[in-house]
Protein backbone atom coordinates (compact mmCIF):
# COMPACT_ATOMS: atom_id res chain seq x y z
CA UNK A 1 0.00 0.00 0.00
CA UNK A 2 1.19 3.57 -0.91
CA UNK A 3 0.53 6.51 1.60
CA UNK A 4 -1.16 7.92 -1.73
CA UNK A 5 -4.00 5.76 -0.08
CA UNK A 6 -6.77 7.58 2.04
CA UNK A 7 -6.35 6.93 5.51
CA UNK A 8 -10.22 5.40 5.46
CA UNK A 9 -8.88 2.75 2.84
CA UNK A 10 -5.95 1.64 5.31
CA UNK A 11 -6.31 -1.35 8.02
CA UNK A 12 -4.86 -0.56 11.13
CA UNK A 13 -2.29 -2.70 10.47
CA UNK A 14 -1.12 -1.08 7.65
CA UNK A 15 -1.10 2.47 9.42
CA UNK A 16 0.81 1.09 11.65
CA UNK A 17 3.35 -0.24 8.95
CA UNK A 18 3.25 3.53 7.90
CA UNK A 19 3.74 5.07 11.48
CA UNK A 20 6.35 2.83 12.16
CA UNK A 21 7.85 3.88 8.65
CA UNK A 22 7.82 7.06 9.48
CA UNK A 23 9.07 6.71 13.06
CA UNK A 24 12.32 4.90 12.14
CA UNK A 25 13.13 7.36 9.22
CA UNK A 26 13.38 10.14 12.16
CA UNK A 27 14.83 8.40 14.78
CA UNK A 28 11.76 8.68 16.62
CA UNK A 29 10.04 6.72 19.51
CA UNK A 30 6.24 6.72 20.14
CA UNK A 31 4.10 6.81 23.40
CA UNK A 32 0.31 6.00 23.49
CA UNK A 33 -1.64 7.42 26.52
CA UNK A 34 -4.79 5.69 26.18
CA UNK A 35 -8.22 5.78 27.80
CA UNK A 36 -11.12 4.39 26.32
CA UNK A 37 -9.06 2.18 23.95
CA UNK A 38 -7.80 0.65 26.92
CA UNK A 39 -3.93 -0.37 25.64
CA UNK A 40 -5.75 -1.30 21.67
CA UNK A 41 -3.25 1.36 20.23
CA UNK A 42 -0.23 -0.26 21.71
CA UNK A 43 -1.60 -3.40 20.94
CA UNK A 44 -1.62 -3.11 17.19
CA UNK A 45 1.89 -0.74 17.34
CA UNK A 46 3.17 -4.19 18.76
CA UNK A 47 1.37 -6.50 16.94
CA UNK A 48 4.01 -5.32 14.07
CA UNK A 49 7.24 -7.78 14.30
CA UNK A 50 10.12 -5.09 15.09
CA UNK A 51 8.45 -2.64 17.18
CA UNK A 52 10.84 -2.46 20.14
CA UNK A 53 12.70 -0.22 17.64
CA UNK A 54 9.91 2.62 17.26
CA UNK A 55 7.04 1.92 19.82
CA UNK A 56 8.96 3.52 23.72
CA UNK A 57 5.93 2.69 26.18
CA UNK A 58 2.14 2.76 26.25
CA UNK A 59 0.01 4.03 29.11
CA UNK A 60 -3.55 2.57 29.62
CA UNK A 61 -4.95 5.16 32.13
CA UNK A 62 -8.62 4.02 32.12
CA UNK A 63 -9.36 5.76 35.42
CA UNK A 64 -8.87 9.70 36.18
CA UNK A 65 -6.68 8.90 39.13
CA UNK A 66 -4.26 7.13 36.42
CA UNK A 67 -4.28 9.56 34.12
CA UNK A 68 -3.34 12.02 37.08
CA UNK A 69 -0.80 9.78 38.85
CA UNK A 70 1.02 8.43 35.37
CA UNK A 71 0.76 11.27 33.05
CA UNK A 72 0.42 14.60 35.69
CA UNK A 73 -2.30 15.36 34.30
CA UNK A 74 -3.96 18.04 36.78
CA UNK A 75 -7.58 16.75 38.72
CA UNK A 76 -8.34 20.67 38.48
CA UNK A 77 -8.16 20.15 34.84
CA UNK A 78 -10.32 17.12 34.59
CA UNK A 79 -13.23 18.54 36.94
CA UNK A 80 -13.28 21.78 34.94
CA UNK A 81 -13.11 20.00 31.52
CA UNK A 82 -14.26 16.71 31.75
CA UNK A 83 -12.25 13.44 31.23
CA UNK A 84 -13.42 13.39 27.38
CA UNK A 85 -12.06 17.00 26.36
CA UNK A 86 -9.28 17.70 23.99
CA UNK A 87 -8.07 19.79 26.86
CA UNK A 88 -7.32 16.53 29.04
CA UNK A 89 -6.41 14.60 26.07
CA UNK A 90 -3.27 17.49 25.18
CA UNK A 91 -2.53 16.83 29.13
CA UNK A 92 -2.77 12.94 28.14
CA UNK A 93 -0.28 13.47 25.40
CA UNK A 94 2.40 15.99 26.93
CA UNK A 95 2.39 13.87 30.45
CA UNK A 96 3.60 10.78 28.14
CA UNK A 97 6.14 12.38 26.74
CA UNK A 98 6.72 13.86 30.05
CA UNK A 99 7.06 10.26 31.47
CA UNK A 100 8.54 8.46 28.58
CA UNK A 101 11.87 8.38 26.18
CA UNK A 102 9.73 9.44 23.34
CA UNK A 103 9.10 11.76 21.14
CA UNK A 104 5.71 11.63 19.80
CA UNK A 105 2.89 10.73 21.78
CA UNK A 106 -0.63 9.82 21.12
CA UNK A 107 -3.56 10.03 23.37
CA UNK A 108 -7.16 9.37 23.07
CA UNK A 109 -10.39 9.56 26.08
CA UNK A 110 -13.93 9.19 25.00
CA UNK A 111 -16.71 7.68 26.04
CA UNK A 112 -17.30 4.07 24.12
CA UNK A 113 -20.91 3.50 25.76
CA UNK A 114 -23.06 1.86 26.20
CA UNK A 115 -23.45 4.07 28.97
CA UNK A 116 -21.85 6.82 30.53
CA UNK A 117 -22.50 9.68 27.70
CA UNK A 118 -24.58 12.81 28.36
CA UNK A 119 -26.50 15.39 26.26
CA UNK A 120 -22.81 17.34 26.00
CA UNK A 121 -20.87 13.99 25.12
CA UNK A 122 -22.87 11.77 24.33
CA UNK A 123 -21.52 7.64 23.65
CA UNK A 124 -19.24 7.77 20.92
CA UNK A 125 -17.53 11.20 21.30
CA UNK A 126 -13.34 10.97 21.64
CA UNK A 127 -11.01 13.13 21.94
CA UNK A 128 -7.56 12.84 20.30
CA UNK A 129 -4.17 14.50 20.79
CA UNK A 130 -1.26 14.34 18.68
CA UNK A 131 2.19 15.61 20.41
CA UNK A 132 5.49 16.00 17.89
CA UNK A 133 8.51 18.00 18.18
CA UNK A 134 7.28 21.63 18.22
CA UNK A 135 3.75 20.89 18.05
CA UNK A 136 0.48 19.18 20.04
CA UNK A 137 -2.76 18.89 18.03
CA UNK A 138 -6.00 18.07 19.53
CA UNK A 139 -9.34 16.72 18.02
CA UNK A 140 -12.99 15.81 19.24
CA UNK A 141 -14.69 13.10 16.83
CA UNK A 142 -17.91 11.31 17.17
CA UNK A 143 -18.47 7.77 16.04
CA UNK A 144 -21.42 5.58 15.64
CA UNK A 145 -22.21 1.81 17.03
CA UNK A 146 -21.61 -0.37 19.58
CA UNK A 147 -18.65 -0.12 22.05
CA UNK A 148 -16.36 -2.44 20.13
CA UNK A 149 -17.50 -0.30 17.31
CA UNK A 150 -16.24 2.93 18.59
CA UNK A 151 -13.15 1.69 20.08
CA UNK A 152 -12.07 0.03 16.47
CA UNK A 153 -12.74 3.59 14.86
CA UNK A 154 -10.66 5.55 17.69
CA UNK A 155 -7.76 3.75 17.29
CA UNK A 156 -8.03 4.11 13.40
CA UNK A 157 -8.72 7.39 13.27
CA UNK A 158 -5.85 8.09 16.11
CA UNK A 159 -3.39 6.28 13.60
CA UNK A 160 -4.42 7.95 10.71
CA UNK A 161 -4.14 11.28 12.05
CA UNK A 162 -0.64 10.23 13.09
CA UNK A 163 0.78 9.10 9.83
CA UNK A 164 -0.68 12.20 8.19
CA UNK A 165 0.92 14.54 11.29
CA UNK A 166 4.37 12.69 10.86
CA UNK A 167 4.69 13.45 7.01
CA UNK A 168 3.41 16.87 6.27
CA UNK A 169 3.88 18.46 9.86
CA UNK A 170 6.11 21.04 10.79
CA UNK A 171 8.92 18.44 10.88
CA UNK A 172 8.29 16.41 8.05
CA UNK A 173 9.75 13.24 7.84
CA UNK A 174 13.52 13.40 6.43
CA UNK A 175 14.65 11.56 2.91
């Protein structure tokens, strides 16, 4: 598969193939800080034989108190924003890099359902952050369907974004 490909057209496995393309042609080492997709990201960054050589650490901070104790991210911040805010998820991100040997991070919180959305965020809403050198990017999607069904889309989507970030950002990939 080319990168010419849309992201939508990828498998996760072969984003990863990308990312970890695009990773090794930098020098770079990757941290996932992951909520709702409870260590999936990781998962599939590892699945790929080789890994050790791109993929630094994953955090699976399911509960606020993690995502406070392993990442710093501030309790003021999460009571004030909510867990699922792009504001916690750009904490989520910095605090792995913060906490890791990497140097790009990606983080993701949402809610998956079946329960626990509201009228403001309701089940399927996630928010994303992207950190690279000199930049942190942050996202809120919605997805449709089941838990499973959300969870699947998150970690595409969180993928995608970062093989798209890591060769046309500010510090595109080098020849």
């Amino acid at each position: 598969m080319t990168q010419e490909l849309s992201k939508s057209e990828l498998h996760t496995h072969d984003l990863c193939g990308l990312a970890a393309d695009l990773m090794l042609k930098n020098g770079w080492k990757l941290a996932t800080a992951e909520s709702c997709t409870g260590g999936l990201i990781a998962a599939a960054c590892t699945d790929l034989a080789g890994s050790s050589a791109w993929f630094e650490r994953g955090f699976v901070t399911y509960a606020n108190e993690a995502k406070c104790e392993l990442l710093g991210v501030e309790a003021q911040l999460i009571e004030r924003e909510g867990a699922v805010s792009e504001a916690v998820a750009r904490a989520m991100a910095l605090g792995a890099l913060a906490h890791s040997h990497a140097q790009v991070a990606v983080a993701v919180t949402g809610v998956a359902g079946p329960s626990g959305g509201s009228a403001a965020k309701p089940v399927g809403t996630v928010c994303f952050a992207w950190a690279l050198p000199g930049q942190v990017l942050t996202e809120q999607r919605h997805f449709e369907g089941y838990r499973a069904a959300v969870r699947a889309a998150s970690v595409q989507h969180a993928l995608g974004r970062l093989v798209e970030l890591l060769g046309s950002g500010p510090h595109p990939v080098r020849a």
